[in-house]
C-alpha atoms as a PDB file:
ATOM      1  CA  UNK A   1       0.000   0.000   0.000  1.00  0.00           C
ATOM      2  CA  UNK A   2       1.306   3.448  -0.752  1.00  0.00           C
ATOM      3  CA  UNK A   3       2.199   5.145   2.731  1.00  0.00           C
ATOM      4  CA  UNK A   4       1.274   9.062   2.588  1.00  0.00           C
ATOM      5  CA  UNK A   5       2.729  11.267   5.776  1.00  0.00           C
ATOM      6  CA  UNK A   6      -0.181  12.382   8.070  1.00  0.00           C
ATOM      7  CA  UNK A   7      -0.335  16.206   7.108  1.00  0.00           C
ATOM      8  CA  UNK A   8      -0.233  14.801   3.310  1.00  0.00           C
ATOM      9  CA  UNK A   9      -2.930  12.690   3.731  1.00  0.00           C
ATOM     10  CA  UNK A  10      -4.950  15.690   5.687  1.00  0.00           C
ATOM     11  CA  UNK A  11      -3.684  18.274   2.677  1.00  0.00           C
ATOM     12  CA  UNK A  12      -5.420  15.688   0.066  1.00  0.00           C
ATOM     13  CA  UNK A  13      -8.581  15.078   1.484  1.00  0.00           C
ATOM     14  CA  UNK A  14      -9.352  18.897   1.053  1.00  0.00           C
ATOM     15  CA  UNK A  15      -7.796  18.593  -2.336  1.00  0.00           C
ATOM     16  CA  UNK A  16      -9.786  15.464  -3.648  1.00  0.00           C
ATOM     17  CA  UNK A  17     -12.655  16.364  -2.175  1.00  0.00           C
ATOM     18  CA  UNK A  18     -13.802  12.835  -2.733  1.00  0.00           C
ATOM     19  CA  UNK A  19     -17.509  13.349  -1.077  1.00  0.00           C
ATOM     20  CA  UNK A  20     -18.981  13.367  -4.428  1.00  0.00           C
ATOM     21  CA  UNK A  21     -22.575  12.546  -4.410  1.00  0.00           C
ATOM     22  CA  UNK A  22     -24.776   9.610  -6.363  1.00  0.00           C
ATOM     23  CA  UNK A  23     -27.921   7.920  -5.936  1.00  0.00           C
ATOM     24  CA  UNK A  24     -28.318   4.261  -4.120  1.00  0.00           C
ATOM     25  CA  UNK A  25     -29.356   1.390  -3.878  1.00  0.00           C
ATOM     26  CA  UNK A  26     -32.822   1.229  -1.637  1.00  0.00           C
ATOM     27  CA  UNK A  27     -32.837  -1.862   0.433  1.00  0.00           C
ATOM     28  CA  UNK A  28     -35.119  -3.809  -2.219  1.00  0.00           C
ATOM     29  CA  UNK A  29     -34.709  -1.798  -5.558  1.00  0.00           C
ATOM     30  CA  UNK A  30     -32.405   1.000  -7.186  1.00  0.00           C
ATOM     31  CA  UNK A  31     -33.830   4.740  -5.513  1.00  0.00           C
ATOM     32  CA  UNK A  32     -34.200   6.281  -9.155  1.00  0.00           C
ATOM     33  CA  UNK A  33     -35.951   9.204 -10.932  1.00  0.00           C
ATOM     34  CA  UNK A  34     -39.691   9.525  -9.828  1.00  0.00           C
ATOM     35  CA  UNK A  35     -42.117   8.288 -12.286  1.00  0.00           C
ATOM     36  CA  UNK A  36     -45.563   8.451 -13.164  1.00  0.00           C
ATOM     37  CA  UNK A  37     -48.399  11.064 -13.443  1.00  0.00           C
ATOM     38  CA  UNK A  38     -47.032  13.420 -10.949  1.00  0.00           C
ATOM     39  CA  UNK A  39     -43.208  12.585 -12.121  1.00  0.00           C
ATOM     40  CA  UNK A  40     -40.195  14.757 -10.167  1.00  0.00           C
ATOM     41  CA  UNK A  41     -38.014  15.988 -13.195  1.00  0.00           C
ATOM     42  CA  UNK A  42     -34.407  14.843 -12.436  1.00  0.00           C
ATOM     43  CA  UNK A  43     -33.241  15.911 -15.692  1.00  0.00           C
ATOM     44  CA  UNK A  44     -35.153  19.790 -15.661  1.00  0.00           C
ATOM     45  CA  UNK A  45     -34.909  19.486 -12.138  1.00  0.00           C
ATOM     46  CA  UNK A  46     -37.624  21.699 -12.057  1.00  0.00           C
ATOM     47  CA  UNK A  47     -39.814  22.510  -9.072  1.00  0.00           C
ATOM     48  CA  UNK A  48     -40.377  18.919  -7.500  1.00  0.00           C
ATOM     49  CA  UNK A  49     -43.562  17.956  -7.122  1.00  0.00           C
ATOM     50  CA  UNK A  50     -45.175  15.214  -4.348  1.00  0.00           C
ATOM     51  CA  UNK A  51     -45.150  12.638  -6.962  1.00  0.00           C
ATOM     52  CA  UNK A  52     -43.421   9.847  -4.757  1.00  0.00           C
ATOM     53  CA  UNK A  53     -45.665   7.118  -4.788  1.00  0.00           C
ATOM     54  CA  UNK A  54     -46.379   4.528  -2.117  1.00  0.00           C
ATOM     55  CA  UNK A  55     -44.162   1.778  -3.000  1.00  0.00           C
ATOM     56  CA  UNK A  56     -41.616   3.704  -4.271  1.00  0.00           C
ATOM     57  CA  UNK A  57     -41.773   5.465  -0.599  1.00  0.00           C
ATOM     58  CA  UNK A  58     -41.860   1.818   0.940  1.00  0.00           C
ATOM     59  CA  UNK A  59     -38.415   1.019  -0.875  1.00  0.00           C
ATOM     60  CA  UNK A  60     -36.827   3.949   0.656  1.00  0.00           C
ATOM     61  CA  UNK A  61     -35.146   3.064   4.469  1.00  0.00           C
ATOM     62  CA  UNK A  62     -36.930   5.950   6.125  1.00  0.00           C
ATOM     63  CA  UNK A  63     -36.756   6.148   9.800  1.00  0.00           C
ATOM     64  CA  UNK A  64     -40.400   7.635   9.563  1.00  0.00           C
ATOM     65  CA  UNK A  65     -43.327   7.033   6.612  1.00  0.00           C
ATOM     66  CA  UNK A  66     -45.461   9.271   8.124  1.00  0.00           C
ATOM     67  CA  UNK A  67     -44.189  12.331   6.030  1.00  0.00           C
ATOM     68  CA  UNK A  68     -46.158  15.570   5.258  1.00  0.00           C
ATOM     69  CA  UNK A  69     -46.403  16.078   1.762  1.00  0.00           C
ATOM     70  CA  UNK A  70     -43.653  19.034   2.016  1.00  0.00           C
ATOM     71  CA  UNK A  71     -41.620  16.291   3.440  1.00  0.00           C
ATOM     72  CA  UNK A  72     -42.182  14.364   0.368  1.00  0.00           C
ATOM     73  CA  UNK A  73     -41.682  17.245  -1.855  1.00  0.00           C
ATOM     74  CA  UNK A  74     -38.180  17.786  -0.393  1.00  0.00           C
ATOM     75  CA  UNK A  75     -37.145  14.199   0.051  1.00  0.00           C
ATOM     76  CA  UNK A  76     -38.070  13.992  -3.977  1.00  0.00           C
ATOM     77  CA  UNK A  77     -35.337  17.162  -4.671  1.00  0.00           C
ATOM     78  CA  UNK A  78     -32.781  15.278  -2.588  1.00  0.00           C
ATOM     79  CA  UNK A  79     -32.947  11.927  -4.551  1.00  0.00           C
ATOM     80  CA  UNK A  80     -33.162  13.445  -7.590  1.00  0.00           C
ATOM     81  CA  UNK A  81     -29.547  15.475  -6.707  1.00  0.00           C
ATOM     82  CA  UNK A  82     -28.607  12.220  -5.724  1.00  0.00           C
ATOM     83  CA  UNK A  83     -29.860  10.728  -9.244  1.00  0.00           C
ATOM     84  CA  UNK A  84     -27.577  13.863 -10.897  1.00  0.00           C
ATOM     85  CA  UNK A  85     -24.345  13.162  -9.247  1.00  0.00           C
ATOM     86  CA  UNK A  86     -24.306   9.303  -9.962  1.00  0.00           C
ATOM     87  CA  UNK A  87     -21.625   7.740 -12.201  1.00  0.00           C
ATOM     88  CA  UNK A  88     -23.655   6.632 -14.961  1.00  0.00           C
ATOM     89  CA  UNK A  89     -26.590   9.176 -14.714  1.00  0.00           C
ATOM     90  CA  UNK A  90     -24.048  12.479 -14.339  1.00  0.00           C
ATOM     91  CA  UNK A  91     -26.020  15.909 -15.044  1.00  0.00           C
ATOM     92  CA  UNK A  92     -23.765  18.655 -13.640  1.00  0.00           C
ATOM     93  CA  UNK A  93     -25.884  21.438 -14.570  1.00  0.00           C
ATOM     94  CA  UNK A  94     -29.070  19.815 -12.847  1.00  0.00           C
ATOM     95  CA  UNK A  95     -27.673  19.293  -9.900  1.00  0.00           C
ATOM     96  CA  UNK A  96     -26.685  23.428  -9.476  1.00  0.00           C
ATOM     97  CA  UNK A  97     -29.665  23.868 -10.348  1.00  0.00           C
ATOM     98  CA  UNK A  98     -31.481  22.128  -7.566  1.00  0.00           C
ATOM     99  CA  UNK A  99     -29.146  24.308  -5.015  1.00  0.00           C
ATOM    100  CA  UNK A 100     -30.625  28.259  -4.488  1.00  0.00           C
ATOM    101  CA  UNK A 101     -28.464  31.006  -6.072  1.00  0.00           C
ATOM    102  CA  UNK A 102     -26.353  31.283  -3.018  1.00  0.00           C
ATOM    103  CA  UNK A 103     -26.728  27.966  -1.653  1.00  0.00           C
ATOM    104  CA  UNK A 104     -23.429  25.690  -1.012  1.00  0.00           C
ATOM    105  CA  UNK A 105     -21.857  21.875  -0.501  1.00  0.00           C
ATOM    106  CA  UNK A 106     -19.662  21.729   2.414  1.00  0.00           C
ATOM    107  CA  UNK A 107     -17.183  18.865   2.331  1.00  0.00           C
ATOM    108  CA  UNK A 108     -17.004  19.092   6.383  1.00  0.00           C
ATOM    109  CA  UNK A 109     -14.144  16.376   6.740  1.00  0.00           C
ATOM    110  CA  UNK A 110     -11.519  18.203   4.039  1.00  0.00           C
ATOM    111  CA  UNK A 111     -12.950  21.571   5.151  1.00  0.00           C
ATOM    112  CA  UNK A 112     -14.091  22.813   1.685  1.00  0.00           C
ATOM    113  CA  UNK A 113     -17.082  25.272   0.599  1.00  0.00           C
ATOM    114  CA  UNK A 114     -18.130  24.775  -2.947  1.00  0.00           C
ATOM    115  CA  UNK A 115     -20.664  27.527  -4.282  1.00  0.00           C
ATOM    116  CA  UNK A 116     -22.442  28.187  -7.626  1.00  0.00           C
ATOM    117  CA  UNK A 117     -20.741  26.618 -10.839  1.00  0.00           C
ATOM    118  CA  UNK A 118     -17.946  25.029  -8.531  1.00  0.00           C
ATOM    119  CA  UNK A 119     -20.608  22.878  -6.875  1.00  0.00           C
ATOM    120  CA  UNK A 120     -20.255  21.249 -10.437  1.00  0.00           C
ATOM    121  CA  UNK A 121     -16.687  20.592  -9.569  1.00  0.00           C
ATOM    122  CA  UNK A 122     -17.396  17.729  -6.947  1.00  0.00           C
ATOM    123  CA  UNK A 123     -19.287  15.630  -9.240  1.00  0.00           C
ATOM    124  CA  UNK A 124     -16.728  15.534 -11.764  1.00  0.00           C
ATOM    125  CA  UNK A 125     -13.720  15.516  -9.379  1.00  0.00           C
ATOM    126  CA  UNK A 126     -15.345  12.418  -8.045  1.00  0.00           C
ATOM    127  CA  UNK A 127     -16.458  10.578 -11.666  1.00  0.00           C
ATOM    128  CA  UNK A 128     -13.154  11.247 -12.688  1.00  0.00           C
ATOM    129  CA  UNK A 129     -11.716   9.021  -9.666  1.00  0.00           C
ATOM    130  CA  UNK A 130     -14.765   6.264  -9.251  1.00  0.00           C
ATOM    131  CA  UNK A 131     -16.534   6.445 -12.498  1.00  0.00           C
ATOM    132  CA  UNK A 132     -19.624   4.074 -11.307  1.00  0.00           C
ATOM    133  CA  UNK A 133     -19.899   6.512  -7.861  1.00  0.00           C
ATOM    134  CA  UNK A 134     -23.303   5.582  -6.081  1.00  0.00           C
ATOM    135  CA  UNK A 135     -24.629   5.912  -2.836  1.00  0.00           C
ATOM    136  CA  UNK A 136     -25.938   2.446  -0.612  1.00  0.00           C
ATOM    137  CA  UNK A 137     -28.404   5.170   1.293  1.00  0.00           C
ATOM    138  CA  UNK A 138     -29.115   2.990   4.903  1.00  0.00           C
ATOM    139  CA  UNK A 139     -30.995   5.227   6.668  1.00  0.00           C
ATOM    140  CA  UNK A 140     -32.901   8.480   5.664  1.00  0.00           C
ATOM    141  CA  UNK A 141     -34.913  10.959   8.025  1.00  0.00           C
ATOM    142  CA  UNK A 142     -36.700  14.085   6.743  1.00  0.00           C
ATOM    143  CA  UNK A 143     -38.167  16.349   9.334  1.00  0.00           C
ATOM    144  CA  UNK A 144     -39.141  19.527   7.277  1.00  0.00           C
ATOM    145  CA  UNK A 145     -36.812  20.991   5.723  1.00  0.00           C
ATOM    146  CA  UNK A 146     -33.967  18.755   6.344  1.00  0.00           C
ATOM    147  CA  UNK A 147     -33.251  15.555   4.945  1.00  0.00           C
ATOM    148  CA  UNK A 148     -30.354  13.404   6.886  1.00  0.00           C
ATOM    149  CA  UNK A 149     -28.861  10.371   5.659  1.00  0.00           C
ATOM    150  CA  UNK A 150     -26.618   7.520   6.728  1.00  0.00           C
ATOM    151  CA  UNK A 151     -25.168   6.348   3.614  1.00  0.00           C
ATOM    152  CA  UNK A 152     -21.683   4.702   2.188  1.00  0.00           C
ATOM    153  CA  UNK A 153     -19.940   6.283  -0.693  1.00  0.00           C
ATOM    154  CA  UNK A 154     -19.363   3.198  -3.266  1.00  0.00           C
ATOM    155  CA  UNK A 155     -17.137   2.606  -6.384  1.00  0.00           C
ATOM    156  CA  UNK A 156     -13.834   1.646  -8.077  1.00  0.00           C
ATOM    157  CA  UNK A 157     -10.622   2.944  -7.925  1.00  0.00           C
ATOM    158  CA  UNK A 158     -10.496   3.491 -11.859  1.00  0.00           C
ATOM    159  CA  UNK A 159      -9.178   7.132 -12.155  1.00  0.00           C
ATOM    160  CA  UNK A 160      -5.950   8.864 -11.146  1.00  0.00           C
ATOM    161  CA  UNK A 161      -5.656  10.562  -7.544  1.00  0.00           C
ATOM    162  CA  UNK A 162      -3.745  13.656  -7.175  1.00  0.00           C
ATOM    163  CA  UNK A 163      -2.086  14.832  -4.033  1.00  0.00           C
ATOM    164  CA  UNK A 164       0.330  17.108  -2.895  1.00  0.00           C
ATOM    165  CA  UNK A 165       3.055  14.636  -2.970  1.00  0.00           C
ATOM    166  CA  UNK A 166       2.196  12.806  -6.132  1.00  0.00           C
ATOM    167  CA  UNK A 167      -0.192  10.872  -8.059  1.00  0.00           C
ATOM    168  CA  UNK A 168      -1.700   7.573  -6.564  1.00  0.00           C
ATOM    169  CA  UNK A 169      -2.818   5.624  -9.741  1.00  0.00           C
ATOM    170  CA  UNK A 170      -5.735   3.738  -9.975  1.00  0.00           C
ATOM    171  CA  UNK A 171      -5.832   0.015  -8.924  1.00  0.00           C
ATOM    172  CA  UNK A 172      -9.297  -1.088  -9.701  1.00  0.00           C
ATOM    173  CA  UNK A 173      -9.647  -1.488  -5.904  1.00  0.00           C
ATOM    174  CA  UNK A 174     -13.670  -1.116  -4.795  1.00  0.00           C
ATOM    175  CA  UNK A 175     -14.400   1.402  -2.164  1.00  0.00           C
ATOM    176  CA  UNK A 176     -17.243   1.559   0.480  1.00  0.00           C
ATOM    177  CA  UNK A 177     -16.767   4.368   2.980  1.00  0.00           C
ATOM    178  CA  UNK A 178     -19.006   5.342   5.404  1.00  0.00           C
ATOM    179  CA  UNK A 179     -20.676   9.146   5.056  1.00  0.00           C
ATOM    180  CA  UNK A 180     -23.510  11.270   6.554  1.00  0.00           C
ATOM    181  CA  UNK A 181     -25.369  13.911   4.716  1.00  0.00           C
ATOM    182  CA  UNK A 182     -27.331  16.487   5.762  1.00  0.00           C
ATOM    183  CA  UNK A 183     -29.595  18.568   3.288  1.00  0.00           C
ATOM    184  CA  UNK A 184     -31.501  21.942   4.007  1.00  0.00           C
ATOM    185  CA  UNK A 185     -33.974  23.077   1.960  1.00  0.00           C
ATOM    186  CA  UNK A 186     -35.728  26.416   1.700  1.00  0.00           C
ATOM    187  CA  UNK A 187     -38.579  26.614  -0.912  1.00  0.00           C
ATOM    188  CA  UNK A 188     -37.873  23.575  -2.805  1.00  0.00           C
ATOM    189  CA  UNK A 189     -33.807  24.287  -2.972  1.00  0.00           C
ATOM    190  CA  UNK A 190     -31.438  22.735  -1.391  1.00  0.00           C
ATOM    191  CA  UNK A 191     -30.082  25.854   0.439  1.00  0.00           C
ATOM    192  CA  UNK A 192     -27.385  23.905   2.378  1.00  0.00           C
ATOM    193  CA  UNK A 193     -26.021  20.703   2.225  1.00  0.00           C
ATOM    194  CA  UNK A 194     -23.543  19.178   4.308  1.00  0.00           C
ATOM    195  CA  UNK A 195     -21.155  15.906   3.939  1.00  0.00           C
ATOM    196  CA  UNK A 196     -19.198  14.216   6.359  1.00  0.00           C
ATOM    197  CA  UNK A 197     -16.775  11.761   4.404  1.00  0.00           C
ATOM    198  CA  UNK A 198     -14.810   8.844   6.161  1.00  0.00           C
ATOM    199  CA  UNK A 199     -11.615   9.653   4.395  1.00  0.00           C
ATOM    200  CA  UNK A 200      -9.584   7.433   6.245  1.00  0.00           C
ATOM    201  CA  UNK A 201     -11.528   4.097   5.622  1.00  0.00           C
ATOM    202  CA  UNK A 202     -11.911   5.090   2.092  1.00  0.00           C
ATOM    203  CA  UNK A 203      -8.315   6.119   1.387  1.00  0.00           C
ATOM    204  CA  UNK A 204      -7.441   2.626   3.314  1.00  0.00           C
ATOM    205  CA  UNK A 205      -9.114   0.752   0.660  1.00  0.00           C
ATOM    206  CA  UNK A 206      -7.780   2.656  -1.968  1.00  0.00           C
ATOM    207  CA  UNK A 207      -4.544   1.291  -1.280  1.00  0.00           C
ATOM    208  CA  UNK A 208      -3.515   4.514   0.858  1.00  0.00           C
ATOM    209  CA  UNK A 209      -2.623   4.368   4.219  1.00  0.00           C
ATOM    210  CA  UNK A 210      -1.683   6.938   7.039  1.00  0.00           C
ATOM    211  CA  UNK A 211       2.087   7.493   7.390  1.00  0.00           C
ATOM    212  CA  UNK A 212       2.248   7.964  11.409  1.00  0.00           C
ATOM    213  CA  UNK A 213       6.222   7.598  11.836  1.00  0.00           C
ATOM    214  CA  UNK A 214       6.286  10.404   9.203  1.00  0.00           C
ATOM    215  CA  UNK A 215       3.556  12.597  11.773  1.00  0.00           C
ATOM    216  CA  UNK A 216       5.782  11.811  14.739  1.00  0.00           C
ATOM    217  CA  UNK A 217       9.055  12.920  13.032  1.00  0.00           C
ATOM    218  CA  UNK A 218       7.252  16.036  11.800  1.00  0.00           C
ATOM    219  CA  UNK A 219       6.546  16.698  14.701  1.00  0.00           C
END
Protein backbone atom coordinates (compact mmCIF):
# COMPACT_ATOMS: atom_id res chain seq x y z
CA UNK A 1 0.00 0.00 0.00
CA UNK A 2 1.31 3.45 -0.75
CA UNK A 3 2.20 5.15 2.73
CA UNK A 4 1.27 9.06 2.59
CA UNK A 5 2.73 11.27 5.78
CA UNK A 6 -0.18 12.38 8.07
CA UNK A 7 -0.34 16.21 7.11
CA UNK A 8 -0.23 14.80 3.31
CA UNK A 9 -2.93 12.69 3.73
CA UNK A 10 -4.95 15.69 5.69
CA UNK A 11 -3.68 18.27 2.68
CA UNK A 12 -5.42 15.69 0.07
CA UNK A 13 -8.58 15.08 1.48
CA UNK A 14 -9.35 18.90 1.05
CA UNK A 15 -7.80 18.59 -2.34
CA UNK A 16 -9.79 15.46 -3.65
CA UNK A 17 -12.65 16.36 -2.18
CA UNK A 18 -13.80 12.84 -2.73
CA UNK A 19 -17.51 13.35 -1.08
CA UNK A 20 -18.98 13.37 -4.43
CA UNK A 21 -22.57 12.55 -4.41
CA UNK A 22 -24.78 9.61 -6.36
CA UNK A 23 -27.92 7.92 -5.94
CA UNK A 24 -28.32 4.26 -4.12
CA UNK A 25 -29.36 1.39 -3.88
CA UNK A 26 -32.82 1.23 -1.64
CA UNK A 27 -32.84 -1.86 0.43
CA UNK A 28 -35.12 -3.81 -2.22
CA UNK A 29 -34.71 -1.80 -5.56
CA UNK A 30 -32.41 1.00 -7.19
CA UNK A 31 -33.83 4.74 -5.51
CA UNK A 32 -34.20 6.28 -9.16
CA UNK A 33 -35.95 9.20 -10.93
CA UNK A 34 -39.69 9.53 -9.83
CA UNK A 35 -42.12 8.29 -12.29
CA UNK A 36 -45.56 8.45 -13.16
CA UNK A 37 -48.40 11.06 -13.44
CA UNK A 38 -47.03 13.42 -10.95
CA UNK A 39 -43.21 12.58 -12.12
CA UNK A 40 -40.20 14.76 -10.17
CA UNK A 41 -38.01 15.99 -13.20
CA UNK A 42 -34.41 14.84 -12.44
CA UNK A 43 -33.24 15.91 -15.69
CA UNK A 44 -35.15 19.79 -15.66
CA UNK A 45 -34.91 19.49 -12.14
CA UNK A 46 -37.62 21.70 -12.06
CA UNK A 47 -39.81 22.51 -9.07
CA UNK A 48 -40.38 18.92 -7.50
CA UNK A 49 -43.56 17.96 -7.12
CA UNK A 50 -45.18 15.21 -4.35
CA UNK A 51 -45.15 12.64 -6.96
CA UNK A 52 -43.42 9.85 -4.76
CA UNK A 53 -45.67 7.12 -4.79
CA UNK A 54 -46.38 4.53 -2.12
CA UNK A 55 -44.16 1.78 -3.00
CA UNK A 56 -41.62 3.70 -4.27
CA UNK A 57 -41.77 5.47 -0.60
CA UNK A 58 -41.86 1.82 0.94
CA UNK A 59 -38.42 1.02 -0.87
CA UNK A 60 -36.83 3.95 0.66
CA UNK A 61 -35.15 3.06 4.47
CA UNK A 62 -36.93 5.95 6.13
CA UNK A 63 -36.76 6.15 9.80
CA UNK A 64 -40.40 7.63 9.56
CA UNK A 65 -43.33 7.03 6.61
CA UNK A 66 -45.46 9.27 8.12
CA UNK A 67 -44.19 12.33 6.03
CA UNK A 68 -46.16 15.57 5.26
CA UNK A 69 -46.40 16.08 1.76
CA UNK A 70 -43.65 19.03 2.02
CA UNK A 71 -41.62 16.29 3.44
CA UNK A 72 -42.18 14.36 0.37
CA UNK A 73 -41.68 17.25 -1.86
CA UNK A 74 -38.18 17.79 -0.39
CA UNK A 75 -37.15 14.20 0.05
CA UNK A 76 -38.07 13.99 -3.98
CA UNK A 77 -35.34 17.16 -4.67
CA UNK A 78 -32.78 15.28 -2.59
CA UNK A 79 -32.95 11.93 -4.55
CA UNK A 80 -33.16 13.44 -7.59
CA UNK A 81 -29.55 15.48 -6.71
CA UNK A 82 -28.61 12.22 -5.72
CA UNK A 83 -29.86 10.73 -9.24
CA UNK A 84 -27.58 13.86 -10.90
CA UNK A 85 -24.35 13.16 -9.25
CA UNK A 86 -24.31 9.30 -9.96
CA UNK A 87 -21.63 7.74 -12.20
CA UNK A 88 -23.66 6.63 -14.96
CA UNK A 89 -26.59 9.18 -14.71
CA UNK A 90 -24.05 12.48 -14.34
CA UNK A 91 -26.02 15.91 -15.04
CA UNK A 92 -23.77 18.66 -13.64
CA UNK A 93 -25.88 21.44 -14.57
CA UNK A 94 -29.07 19.81 -12.85
CA UNK A 95 -27.67 19.29 -9.90
CA UNK A 96 -26.69 23.43 -9.48
CA UNK A 97 -29.67 23.87 -10.35
CA UNK A 98 -31.48 22.13 -7.57
CA UNK A 99 -29.15 24.31 -5.01
CA UNK A 100 -30.63 28.26 -4.49
CA UNK A 101 -28.46 31.01 -6.07
CA UNK A 102 -26.35 31.28 -3.02
CA UNK A 103 -26.73 27.97 -1.65
CA UNK A 104 -23.43 25.69 -1.01
CA UNK A 105 -21.86 21.87 -0.50
CA UNK A 106 -19.66 21.73 2.41
CA UNK A 107 -17.18 18.87 2.33
CA UNK A 108 -17.00 19.09 6.38
CA UNK A 109 -14.14 16.38 6.74
CA UNK A 110 -11.52 18.20 4.04
CA UNK A 111 -12.95 21.57 5.15
CA UNK A 112 -14.09 22.81 1.68
CA UNK A 113 -17.08 25.27 0.60
CA UNK A 114 -18.13 24.77 -2.95
CA UNK A 115 -20.66 27.53 -4.28
CA UNK A 116 -22.44 28.19 -7.63
CA UNK A 117 -20.74 26.62 -10.84
CA UNK A 118 -17.95 25.03 -8.53
CA UNK A 119 -20.61 22.88 -6.88
CA UNK A 120 -20.25 21.25 -10.44
CA UNK A 121 -16.69 20.59 -9.57
CA UNK A 122 -17.40 17.73 -6.95
CA UNK A 123 -19.29 15.63 -9.24
CA UNK A 124 -16.73 15.53 -11.76
CA UNK A 125 -13.72 15.52 -9.38
CA UNK A 126 -15.34 12.42 -8.04
CA UNK A 127 -16.46 10.58 -11.67
CA UNK A 128 -13.15 11.25 -12.69
CA UNK A 129 -11.72 9.02 -9.67
CA UNK A 130 -14.77 6.26 -9.25
CA UNK A 131 -16.53 6.44 -12.50
CA UNK A 132 -19.62 4.07 -11.31
CA UNK A 133 -19.90 6.51 -7.86
CA UNK A 134 -23.30 5.58 -6.08
CA UNK A 135 -24.63 5.91 -2.84
CA UNK A 136 -25.94 2.45 -0.61
CA UNK A 137 -28.40 5.17 1.29
CA UNK A 138 -29.11 2.99 4.90
CA UNK A 139 -31.00 5.23 6.67
CA UNK A 140 -32.90 8.48 5.66
CA UNK A 141 -34.91 10.96 8.03
CA UNK A 142 -36.70 14.08 6.74
CA UNK A 143 -38.17 16.35 9.33
CA UNK A 144 -39.14 19.53 7.28
CA UNK A 145 -36.81 20.99 5.72
CA UNK A 146 -33.97 18.76 6.34
CA UNK A 147 -33.25 15.56 4.94
CA UNK A 148 -30.35 13.40 6.89
CA UNK A 149 -28.86 10.37 5.66
CA UNK A 150 -26.62 7.52 6.73
CA UNK A 151 -25.17 6.35 3.61
CA UNK A 152 -21.68 4.70 2.19
CA UNK A 153 -19.94 6.28 -0.69
CA UNK A 154 -19.36 3.20 -3.27
CA UNK A 155 -17.14 2.61 -6.38
CA UNK A 156 -13.83 1.65 -8.08
CA UNK A 157 -10.62 2.94 -7.92
CA UNK A 158 -10.50 3.49 -11.86
CA UNK A 159 -9.18 7.13 -12.15
CA UNK A 160 -5.95 8.86 -11.15
CA UNK A 161 -5.66 10.56 -7.54
CA UNK A 162 -3.75 13.66 -7.17
CA UNK A 163 -2.09 14.83 -4.03
CA UNK A 164 0.33 17.11 -2.89
CA UNK A 165 3.05 14.64 -2.97
CA UNK A 166 2.20 12.81 -6.13
CA UNK A 167 -0.19 10.87 -8.06
CA UNK A 168 -1.70 7.57 -6.56
CA UNK A 169 -2.82 5.62 -9.74
CA UNK A 170 -5.74 3.74 -9.98
CA UNK A 171 -5.83 0.01 -8.92
CA UNK A 172 -9.30 -1.09 -9.70
CA UNK A 173 -9.65 -1.49 -5.90
CA UNK A 174 -13.67 -1.12 -4.80
CA UNK A 175 -14.40 1.40 -2.16
CA UNK A 176 -17.24 1.56 0.48
CA UNK A 177 -16.77 4.37 2.98
CA UNK A 178 -19.01 5.34 5.40
CA UNK A 179 -20.68 9.15 5.06
CA UNK A 180 -23.51 11.27 6.55
CA UNK A 181 -25.37 13.91 4.72
CA UNK A 182 -27.33 16.49 5.76
CA UNK A 183 -29.59 18.57 3.29
CA UNK A 184 -31.50 21.94 4.01
CA UNK A 185 -33.97 23.08 1.96
CA UNK A 186 -35.73 26.42 1.70
CA UNK A 187 -38.58 26.61 -0.91
CA UNK A 188 -37.87 23.57 -2.81
CA UNK A 189 -33.81 24.29 -2.97
CA UNK A 190 -31.44 22.73 -1.39
CA UNK A 191 -30.08 25.85 0.44
CA UNK A 192 -27.38 23.91 2.38
CA UNK A 193 -26.02 20.70 2.23
CA UNK A 194 -23.54 19.18 4.31
CA UNK A 195 -21.15 15.91 3.94
CA UNK A 196 -19.20 14.22 6.36
CA UNK A 197 -16.77 11.76 4.40
CA UNK A 198 -14.81 8.84 6.16
CA UNK A 199 -11.61 9.65 4.40
CA UNK A 200 -9.58 7.43 6.25
CA UNK A 201 -11.53 4.10 5.62
CA UNK A 202 -11.91 5.09 2.09
CA UNK A 203 -8.32 6.12 1.39
CA UNK A 204 -7.44 2.63 3.31
CA UNK A 205 -9.11 0.75 0.66
CA UNK A 206 -7.78 2.66 -1.97
CA UNK A 207 -4.54 1.29 -1.28
CA UNK A 208 -3.52 4.51 0.86
CA UNK A 209 -2.62 4.37 4.22
CA UNK A 210 -1.68 6.94 7.04
CA UNK A 211 2.09 7.49 7.39
CA UNK A 212 2.25 7.96 11.41
CA UNK A 213 6.22 7.60 11.84
CA UNK A 214 6.29 10.40 9.20
CA UNK A 215 3.56 12.60 11.77
CA UNK A 216 5.78 11.81 14.74
CA UNK A 217 9.06 12.92 13.03
CA UNK A 218 7.25 16.04 11.80
CA UNK A 219 6.55 16.70 14.70
Amino acid sequence: MKSLGWKTIVTTAAVASLSGLAIAAAPSQAASPVTGTAQVHAVSNSQAHAGLTPRELAALPLTNRHLTAHEIANLAVVLNAYHDAEGHSLNVNAFINSFTKDGVFNDEVAGKTYQGKALGDVLTGMAAIFPDVHRDLKSITVNGDVVSLELSIQGTFEGPLQTPAGTVKPTGAKIDAPTADFWYLHNGKIEKFDCYVGYTDMYAQMGVNLDWASAVAKG
